[in-house]
PDB file of N, CA and C in Angstrom:
ATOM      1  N   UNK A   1     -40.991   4.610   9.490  1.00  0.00           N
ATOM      2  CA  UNK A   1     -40.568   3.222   9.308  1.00  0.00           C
ATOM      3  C   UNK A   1     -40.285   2.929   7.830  1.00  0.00           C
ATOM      4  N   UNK A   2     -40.666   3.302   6.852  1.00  0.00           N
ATOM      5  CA  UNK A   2     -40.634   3.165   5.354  1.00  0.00           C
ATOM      6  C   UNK A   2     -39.953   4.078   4.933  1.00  0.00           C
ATOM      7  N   UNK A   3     -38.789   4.996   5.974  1.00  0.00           N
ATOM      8  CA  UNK A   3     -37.516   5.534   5.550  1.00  0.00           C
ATOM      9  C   UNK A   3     -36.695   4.823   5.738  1.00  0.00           C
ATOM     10  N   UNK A   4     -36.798   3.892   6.874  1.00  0.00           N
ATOM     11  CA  UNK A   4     -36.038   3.300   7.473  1.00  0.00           C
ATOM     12  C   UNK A   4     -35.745   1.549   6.447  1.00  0.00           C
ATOM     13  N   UNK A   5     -37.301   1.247   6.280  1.00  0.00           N
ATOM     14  CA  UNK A   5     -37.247   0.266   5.408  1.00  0.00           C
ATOM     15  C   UNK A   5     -36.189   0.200   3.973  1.00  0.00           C
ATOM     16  N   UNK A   6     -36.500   1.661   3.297  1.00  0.00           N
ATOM     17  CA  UNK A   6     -35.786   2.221   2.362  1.00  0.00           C
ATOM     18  C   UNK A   6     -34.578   2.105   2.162  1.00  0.00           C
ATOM     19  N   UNK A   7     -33.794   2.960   3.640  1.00  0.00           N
ATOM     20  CA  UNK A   7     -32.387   3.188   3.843  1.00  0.00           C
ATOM     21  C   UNK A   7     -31.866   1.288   3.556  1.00  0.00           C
ATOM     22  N   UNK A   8     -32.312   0.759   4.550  1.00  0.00           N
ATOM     23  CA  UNK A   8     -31.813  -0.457   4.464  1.00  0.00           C
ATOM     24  C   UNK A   8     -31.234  -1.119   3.483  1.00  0.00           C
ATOM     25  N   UNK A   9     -32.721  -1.345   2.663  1.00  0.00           N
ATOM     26  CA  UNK A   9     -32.983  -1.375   1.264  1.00  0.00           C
ATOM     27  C   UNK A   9     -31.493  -1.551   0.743  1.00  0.00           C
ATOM     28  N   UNK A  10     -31.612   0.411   0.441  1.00  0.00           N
ATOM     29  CA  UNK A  10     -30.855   0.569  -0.416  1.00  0.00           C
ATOM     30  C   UNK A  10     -29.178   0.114  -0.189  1.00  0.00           C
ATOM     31  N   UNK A  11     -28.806   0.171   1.396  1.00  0.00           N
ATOM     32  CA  UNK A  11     -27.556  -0.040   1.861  1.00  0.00           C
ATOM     33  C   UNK A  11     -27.361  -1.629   1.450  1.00  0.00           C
ATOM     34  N   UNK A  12     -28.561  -2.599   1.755  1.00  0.00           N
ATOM     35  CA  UNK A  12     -27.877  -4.102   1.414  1.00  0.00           C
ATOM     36  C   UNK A  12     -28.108  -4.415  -0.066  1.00  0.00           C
ATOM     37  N   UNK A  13     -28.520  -3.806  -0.959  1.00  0.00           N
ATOM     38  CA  UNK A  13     -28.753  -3.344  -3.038  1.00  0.00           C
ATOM     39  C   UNK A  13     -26.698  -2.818  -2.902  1.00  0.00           C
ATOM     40  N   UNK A  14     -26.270  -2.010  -2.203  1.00  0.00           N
ATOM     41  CA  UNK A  14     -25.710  -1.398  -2.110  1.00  0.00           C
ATOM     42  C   UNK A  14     -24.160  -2.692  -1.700  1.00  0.00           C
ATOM     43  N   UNK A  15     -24.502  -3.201  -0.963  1.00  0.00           N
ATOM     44  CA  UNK A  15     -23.636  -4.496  -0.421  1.00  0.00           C
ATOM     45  C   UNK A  15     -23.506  -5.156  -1.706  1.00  0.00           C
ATOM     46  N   UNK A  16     -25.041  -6.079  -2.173  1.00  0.00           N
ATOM     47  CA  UNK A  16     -25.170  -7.108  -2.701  1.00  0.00           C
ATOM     48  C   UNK A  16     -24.129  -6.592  -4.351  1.00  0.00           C
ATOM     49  N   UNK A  17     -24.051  -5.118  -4.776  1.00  0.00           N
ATOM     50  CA  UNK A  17     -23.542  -4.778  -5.696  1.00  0.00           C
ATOM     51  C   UNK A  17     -21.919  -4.966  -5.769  1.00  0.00           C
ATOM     52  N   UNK A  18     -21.857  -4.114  -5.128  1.00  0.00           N
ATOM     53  CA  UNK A  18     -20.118  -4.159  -4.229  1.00  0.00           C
ATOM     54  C   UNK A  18     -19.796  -5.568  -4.248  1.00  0.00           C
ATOM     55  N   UNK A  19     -20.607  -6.754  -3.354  1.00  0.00           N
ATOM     56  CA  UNK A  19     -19.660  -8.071  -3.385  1.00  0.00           C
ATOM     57  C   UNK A  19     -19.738  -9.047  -4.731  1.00  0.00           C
ATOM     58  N   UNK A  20     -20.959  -8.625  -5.695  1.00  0.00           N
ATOM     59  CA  UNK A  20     -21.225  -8.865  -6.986  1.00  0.00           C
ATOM     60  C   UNK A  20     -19.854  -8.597  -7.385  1.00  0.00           C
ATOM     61  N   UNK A  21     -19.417  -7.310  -7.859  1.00  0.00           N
ATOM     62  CA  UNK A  21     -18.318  -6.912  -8.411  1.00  0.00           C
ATOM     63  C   UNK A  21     -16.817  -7.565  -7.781  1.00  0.00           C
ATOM     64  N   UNK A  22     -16.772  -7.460  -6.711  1.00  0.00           N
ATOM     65  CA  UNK A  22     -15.570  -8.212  -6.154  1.00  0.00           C
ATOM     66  C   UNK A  22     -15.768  -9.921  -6.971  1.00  0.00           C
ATOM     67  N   UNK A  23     -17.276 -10.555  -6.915  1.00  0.00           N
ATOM     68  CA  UNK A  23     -17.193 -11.799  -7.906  1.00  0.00           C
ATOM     69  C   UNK A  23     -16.676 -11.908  -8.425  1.00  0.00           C
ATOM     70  N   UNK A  24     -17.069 -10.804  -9.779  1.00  0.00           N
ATOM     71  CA  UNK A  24     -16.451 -10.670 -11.244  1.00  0.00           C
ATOM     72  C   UNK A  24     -15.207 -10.023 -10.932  1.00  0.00           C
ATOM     73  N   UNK A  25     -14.696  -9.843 -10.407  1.00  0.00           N
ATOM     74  CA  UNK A  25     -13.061  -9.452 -10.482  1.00  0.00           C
ATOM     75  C   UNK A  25     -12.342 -10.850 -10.031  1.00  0.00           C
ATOM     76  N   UNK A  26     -12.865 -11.054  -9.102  1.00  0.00           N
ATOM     77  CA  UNK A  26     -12.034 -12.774  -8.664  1.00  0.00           C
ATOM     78  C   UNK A  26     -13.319 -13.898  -8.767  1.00  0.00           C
ATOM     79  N   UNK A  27     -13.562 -13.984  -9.737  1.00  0.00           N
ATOM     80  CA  UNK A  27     -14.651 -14.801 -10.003  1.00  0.00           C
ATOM     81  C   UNK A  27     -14.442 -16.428  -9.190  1.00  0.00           C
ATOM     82  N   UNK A  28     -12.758 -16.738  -9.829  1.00  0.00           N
ATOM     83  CA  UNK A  28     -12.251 -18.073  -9.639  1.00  0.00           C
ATOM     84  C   UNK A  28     -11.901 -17.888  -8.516  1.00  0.00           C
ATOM     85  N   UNK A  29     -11.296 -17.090  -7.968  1.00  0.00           N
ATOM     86  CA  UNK A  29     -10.882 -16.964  -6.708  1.00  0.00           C
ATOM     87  C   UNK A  29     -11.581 -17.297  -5.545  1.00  0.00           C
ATOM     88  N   UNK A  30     -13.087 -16.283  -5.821  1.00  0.00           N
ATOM     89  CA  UNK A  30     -13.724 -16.707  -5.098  1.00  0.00           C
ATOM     90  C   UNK A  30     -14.736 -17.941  -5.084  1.00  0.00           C
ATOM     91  N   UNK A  31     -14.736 -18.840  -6.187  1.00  0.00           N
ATOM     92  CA  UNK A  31     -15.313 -20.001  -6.365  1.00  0.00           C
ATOM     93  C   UNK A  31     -14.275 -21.008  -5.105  1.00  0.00           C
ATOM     94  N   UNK A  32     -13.313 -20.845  -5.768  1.00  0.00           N
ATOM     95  CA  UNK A  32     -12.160 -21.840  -5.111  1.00  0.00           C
ATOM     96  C   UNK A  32     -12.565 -21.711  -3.619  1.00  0.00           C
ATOM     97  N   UNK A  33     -11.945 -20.312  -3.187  1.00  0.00           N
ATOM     98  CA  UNK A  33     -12.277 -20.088  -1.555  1.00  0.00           C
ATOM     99  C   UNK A  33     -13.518 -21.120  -0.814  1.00  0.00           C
ATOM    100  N   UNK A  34     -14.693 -20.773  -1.572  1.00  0.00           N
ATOM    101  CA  UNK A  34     -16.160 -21.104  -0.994  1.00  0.00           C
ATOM    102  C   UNK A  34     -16.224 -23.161  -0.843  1.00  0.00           C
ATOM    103  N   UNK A  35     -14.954 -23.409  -2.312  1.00  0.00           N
ATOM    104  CA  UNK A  35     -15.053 -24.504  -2.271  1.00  0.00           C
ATOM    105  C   UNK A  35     -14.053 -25.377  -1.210  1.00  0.00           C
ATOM    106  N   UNK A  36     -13.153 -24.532  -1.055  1.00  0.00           N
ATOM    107  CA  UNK A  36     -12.391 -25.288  -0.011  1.00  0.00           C
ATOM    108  C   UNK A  36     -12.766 -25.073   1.525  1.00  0.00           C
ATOM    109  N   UNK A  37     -13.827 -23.834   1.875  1.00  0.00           N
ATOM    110  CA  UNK A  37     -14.354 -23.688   2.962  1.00  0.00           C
ATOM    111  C   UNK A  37     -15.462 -25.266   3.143  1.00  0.00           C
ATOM    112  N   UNK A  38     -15.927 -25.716   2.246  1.00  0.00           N
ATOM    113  CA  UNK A  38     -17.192 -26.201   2.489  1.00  0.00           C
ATOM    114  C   UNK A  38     -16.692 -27.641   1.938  1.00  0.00           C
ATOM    115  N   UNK A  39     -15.613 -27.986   1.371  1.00  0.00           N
ATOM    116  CA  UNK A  39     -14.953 -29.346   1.192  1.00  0.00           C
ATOM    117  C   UNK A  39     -13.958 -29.483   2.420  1.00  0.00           C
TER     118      UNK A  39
END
């Protein structure tokens, strides 16, 4: 179970990095998006 915990872990560290970086590449982009979803 604490391989499993691990794997996880590391796969959504692994997400949270990846959509971090897509941020900083469309930082505004994606501000705008989130804001016109939720306005």
């Amino acid at each position: 179970m604490a391989f499993y915990n691990g794997l996880s872990k590391a796969r959504s560290m692994a997400f949270y990095m990846d959509s971090k970086e897509k941020c900083n590449v469309h930082g505004d982009d994606f501000k705008n998006r989130l804001l016109t979803i939720f306005t």
